[in-house]
N, C-alpha and C. Protein backbone atom coordinates (compact mmCIF):
# COMPACT_ATOMS: atom_id res chain seq x y z
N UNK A 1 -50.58 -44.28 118.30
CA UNK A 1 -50.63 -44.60 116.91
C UNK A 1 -49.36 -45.32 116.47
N UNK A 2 -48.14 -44.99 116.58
CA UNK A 2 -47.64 -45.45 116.53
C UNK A 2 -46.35 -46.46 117.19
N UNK A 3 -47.08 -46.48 118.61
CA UNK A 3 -46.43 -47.74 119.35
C UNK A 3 -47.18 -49.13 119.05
N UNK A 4 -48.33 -49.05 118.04
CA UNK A 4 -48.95 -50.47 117.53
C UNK A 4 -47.65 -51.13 116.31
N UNK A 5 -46.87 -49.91 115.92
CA UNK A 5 -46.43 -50.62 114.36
C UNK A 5 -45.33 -51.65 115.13
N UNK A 6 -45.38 -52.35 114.24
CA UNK A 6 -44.41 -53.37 113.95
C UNK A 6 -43.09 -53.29 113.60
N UNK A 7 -41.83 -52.36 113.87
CA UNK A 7 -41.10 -52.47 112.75
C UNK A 7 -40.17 -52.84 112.52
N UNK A 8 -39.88 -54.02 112.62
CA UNK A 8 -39.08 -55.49 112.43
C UNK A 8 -39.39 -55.56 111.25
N UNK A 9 -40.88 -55.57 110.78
CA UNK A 9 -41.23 -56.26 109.81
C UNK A 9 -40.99 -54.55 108.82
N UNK A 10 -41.15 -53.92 108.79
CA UNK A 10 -41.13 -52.97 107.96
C UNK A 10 -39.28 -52.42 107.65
N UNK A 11 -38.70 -52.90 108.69
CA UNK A 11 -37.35 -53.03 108.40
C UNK A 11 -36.61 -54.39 107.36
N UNK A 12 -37.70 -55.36 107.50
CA UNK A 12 -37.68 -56.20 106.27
C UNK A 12 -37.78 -55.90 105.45
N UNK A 13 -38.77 -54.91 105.24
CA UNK A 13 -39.30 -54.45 103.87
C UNK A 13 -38.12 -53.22 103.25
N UNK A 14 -38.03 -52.81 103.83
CA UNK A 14 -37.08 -51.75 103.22
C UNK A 14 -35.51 -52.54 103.04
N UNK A 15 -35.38 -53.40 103.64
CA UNK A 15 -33.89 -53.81 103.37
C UNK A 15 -34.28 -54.69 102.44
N UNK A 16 -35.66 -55.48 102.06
CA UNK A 16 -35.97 -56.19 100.72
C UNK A 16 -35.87 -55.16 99.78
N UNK A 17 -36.63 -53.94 99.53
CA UNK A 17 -36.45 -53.44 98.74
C UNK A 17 -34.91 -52.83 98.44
N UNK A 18 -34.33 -52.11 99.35
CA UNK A 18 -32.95 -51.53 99.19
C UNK A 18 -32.24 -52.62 98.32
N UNK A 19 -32.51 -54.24 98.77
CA UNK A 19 -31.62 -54.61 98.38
C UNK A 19 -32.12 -55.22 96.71
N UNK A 20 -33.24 -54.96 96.34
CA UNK A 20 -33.95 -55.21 94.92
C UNK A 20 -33.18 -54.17 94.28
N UNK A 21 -33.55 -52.78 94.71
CA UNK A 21 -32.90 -51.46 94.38
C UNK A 21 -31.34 -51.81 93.60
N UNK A 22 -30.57 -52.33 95.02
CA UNK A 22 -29.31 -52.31 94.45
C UNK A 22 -28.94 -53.11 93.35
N UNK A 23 -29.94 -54.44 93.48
CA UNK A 23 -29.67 -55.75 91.76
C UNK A 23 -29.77 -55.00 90.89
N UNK A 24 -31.05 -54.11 91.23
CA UNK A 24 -31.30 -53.54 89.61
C UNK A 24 -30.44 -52.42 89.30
N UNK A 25 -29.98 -52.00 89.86
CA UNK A 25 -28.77 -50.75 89.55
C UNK A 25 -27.76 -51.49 89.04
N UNK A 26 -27.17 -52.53 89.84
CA UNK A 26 -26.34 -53.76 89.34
C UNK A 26 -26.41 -54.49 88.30
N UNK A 27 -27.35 -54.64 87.86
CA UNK A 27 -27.46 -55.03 86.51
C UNK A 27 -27.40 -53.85 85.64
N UNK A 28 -28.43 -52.76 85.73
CA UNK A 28 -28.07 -52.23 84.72
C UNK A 28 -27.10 -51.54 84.33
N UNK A 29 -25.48 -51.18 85.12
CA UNK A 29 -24.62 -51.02 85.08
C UNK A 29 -23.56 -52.33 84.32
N UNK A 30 -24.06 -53.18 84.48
CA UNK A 30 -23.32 -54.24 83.94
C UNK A 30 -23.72 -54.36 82.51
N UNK A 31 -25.37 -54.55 82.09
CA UNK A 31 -25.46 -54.47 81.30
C UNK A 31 -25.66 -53.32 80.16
N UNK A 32 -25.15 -52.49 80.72
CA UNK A 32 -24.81 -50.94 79.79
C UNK A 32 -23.18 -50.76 79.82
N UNK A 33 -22.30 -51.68 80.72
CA UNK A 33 -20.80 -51.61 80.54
C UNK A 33 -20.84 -52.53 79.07
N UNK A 34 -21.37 -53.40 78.78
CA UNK A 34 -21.06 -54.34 77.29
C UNK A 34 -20.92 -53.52 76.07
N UNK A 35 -22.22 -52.47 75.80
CA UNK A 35 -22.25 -51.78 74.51
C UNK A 35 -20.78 -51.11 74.90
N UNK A 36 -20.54 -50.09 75.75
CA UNK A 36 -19.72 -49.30 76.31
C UNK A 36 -18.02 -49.94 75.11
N UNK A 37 -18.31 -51.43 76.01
CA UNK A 37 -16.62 -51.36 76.00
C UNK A 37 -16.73 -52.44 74.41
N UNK A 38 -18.15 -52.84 74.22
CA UNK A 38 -18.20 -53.07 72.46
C UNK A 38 -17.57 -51.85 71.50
N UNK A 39 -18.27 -50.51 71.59
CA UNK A 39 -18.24 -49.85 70.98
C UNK A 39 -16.21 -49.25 70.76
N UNK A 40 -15.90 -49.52 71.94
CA UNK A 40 -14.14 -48.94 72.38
C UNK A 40 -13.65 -50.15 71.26
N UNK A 41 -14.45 -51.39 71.46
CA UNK A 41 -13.01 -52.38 70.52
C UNK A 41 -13.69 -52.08 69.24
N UNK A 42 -14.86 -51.90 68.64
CA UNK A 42 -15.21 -51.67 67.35
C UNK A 42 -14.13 -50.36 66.69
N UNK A 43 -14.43 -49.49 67.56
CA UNK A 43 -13.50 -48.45 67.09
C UNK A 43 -12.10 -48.75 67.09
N UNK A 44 -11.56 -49.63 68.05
CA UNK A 44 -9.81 -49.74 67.69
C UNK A 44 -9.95 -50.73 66.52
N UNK A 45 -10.92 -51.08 66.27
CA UNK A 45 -11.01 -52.31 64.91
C UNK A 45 -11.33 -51.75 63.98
N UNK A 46 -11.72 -50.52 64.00
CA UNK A 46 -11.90 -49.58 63.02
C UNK A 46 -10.63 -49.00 62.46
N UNK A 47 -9.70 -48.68 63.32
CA UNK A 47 -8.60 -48.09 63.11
C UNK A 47 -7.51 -49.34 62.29
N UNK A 48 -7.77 -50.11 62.92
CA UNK A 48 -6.55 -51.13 62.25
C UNK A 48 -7.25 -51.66 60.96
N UNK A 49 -8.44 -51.66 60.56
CA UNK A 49 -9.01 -52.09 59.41
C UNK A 49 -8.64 -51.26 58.32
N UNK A 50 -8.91 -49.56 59.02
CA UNK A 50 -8.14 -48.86 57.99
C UNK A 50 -6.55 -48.63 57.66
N UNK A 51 -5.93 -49.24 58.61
CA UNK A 51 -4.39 -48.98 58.53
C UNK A 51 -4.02 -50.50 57.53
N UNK A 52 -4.82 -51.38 57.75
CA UNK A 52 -4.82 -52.51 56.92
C UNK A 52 -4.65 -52.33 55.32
N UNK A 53 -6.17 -51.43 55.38
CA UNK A 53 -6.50 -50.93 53.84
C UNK A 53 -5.41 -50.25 53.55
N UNK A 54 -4.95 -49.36 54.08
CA UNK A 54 -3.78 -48.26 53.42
C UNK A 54 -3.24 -48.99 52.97
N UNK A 55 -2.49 -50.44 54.11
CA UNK A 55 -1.23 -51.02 53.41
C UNK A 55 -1.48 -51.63 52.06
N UNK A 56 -2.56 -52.18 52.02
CA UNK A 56 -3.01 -53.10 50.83
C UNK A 56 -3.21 -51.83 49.62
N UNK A 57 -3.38 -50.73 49.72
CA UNK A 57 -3.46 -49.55 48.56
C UNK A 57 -1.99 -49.79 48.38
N UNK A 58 -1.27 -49.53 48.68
CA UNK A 58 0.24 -48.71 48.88
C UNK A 58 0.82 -50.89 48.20
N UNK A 59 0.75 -51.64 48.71
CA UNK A 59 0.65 -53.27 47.79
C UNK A 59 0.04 -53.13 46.02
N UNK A 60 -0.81 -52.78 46.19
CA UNK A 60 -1.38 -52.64 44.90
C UNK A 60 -0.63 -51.59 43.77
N UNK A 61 -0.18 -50.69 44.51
CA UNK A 61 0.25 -50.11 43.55
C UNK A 61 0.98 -49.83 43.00
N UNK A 62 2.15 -50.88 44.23
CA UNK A 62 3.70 -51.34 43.85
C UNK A 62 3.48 -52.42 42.65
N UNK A 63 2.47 -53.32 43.23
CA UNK A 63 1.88 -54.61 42.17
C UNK A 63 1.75 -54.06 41.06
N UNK A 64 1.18 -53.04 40.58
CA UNK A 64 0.81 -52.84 38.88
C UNK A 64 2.10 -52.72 38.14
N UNK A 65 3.61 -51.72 38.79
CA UNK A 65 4.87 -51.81 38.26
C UNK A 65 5.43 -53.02 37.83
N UNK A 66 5.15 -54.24 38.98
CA UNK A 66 6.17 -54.89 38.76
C UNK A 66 5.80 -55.91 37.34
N UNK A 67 6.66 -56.44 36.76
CA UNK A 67 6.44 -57.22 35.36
C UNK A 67 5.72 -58.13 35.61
N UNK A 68 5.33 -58.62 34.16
CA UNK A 68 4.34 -59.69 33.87
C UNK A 68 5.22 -60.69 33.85
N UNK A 69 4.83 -62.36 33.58
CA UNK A 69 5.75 -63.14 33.34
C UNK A 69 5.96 -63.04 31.57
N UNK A 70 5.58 -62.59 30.70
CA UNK A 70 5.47 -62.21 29.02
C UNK A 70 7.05 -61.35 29.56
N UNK A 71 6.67 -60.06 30.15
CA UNK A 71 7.95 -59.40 30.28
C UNK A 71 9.18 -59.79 30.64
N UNK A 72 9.10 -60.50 31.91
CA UNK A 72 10.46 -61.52 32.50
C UNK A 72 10.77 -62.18 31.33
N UNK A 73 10.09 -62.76 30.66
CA UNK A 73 10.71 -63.19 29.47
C UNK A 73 11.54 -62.66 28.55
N UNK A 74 10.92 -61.81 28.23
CA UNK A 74 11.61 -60.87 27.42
C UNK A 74 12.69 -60.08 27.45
N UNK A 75 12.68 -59.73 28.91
CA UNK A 75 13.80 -59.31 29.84
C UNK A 75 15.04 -60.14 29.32
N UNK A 76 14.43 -61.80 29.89
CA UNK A 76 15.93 -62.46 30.01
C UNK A 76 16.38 -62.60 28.34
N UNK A 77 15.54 -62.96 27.78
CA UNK A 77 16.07 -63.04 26.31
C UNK A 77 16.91 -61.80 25.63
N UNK A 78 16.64 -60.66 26.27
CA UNK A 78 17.31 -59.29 26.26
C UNK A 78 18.78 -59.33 26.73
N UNK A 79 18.80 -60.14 28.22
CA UNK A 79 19.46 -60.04 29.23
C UNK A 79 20.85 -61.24 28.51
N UNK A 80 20.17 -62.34 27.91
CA UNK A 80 20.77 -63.37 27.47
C UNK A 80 21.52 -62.54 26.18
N UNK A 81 21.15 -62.02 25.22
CA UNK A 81 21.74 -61.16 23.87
C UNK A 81 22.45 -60.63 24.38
N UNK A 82 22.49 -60.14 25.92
CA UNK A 82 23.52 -58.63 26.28
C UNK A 82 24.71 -59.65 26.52
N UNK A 83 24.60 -60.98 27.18
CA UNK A 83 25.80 -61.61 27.63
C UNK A 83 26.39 -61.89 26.18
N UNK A 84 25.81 -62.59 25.26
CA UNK A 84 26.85 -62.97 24.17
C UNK A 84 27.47 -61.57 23.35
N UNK A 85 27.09 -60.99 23.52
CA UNK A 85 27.23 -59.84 22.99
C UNK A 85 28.57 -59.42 23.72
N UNK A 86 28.70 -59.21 25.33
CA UNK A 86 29.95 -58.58 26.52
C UNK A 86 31.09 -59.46 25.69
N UNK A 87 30.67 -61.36 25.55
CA UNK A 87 31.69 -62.27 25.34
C UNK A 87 32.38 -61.83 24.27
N UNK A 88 31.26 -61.44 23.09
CA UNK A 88 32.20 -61.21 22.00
C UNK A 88 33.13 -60.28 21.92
N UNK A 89 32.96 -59.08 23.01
CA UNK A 89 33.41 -58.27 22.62
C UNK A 89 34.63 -58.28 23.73
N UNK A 90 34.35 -59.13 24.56
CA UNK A 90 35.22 -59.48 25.26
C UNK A 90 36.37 -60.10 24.77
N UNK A 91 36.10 -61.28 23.97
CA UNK A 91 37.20 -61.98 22.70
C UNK A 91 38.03 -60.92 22.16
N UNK A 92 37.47 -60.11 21.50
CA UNK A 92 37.62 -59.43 20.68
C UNK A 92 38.85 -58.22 21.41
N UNK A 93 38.53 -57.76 22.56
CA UNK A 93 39.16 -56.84 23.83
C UNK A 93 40.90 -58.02 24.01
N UNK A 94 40.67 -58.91 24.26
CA UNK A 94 41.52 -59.89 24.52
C UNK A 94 42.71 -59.62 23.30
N UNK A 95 42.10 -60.09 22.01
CA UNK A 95 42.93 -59.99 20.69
C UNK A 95 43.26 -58.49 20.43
N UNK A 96 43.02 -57.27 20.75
CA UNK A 96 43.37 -56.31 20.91
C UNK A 96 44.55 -56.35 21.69
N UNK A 97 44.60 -56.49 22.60
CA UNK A 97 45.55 -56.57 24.09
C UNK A 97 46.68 -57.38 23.96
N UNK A 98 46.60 -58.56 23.06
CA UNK A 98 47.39 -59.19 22.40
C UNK A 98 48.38 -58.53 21.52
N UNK A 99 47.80 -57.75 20.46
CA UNK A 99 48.30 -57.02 19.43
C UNK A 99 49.00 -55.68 20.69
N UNK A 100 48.14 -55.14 21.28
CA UNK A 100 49.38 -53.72 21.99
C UNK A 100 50.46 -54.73 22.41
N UNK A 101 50.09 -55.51 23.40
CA UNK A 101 51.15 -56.40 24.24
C UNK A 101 52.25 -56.21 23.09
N UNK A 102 52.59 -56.73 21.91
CA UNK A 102 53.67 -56.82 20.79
C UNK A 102 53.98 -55.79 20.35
N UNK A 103 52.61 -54.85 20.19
CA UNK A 103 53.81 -53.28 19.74
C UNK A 103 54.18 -52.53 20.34
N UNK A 104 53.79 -52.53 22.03
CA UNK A 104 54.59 -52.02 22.99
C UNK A 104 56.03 -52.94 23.24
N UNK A 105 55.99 -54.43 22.97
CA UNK A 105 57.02 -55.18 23.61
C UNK A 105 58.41 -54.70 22.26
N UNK A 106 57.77 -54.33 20.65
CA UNK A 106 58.63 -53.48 19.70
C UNK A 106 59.14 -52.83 19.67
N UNK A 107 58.53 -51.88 20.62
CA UNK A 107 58.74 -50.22 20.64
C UNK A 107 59.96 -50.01 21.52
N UNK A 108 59.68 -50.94 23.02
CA UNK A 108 60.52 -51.42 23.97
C UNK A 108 61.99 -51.78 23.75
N UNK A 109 62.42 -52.73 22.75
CA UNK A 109 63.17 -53.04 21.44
C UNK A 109 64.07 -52.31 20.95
N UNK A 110 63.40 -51.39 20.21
CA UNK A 110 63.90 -50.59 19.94
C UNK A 110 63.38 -50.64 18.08
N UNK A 111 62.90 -51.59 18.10
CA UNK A 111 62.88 -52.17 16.30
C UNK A 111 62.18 -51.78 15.91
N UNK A 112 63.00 -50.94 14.67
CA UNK A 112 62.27 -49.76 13.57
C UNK A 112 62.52 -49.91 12.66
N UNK A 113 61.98 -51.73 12.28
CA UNK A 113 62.15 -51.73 11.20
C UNK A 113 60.30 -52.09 10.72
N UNK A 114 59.60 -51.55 11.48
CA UNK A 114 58.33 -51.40 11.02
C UNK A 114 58.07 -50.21 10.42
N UNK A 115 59.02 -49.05 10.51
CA UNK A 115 58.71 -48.23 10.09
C UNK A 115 59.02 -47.84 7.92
């Protein structure tokens, strides 16, 4: 019975199939590694999308403090009153300093005849 078989030819067949076997394992390993290593960068893109958002919260909410340009204005026109204001009183500090300068340089003197 079985010194009629052939099996050359049935050793074809099984190394055809073995080797069908192995494409298709081969593929579908390849094509189930894609979702795999999709899903790994979605998630690290997940992570930096939200570390993104934080920063842009934590932007925004420095943004609402800072002034309008109405305010900068107002600021400097504030800022501008405070300077003429130092000058005058600065003048004014000067002509003081003037006047001790002479009644210390009196006193120094000795001359009492201010009194």
């Amino acid at each position: 019975m079985f010194e009629d078989m052939n099996y050359s030819g049935a050793k074809f067949w099984l190394d055809a199939g073995q080797l069908l076997f192995t494409t298709i394992i081969g593929l579908y390993v390849w094509l189930s590694k894609g979702p795999k290593e999709n899903k790994k960068d979605l998630d690290a893109l997940k992570v930096q999308v939200d570390e993104q958002q934080t920063q842009i919260e934590k932007i925004e909410l420095k943004l609402e403090y800072i002034p309008t340009k109405d305010e900068f204005h107002a600021l400097d026109n504030k800022v501008t009153g405070l300077v003429g204001q130092v000058d005058s009183v600065h003048g004014r500090m000067r002509s003081i300093e003037g006047k001790l300068d002479l009644l210390i340089e009196n006193e120094l003197r000795g001359n009492t005849n201010a009194r």
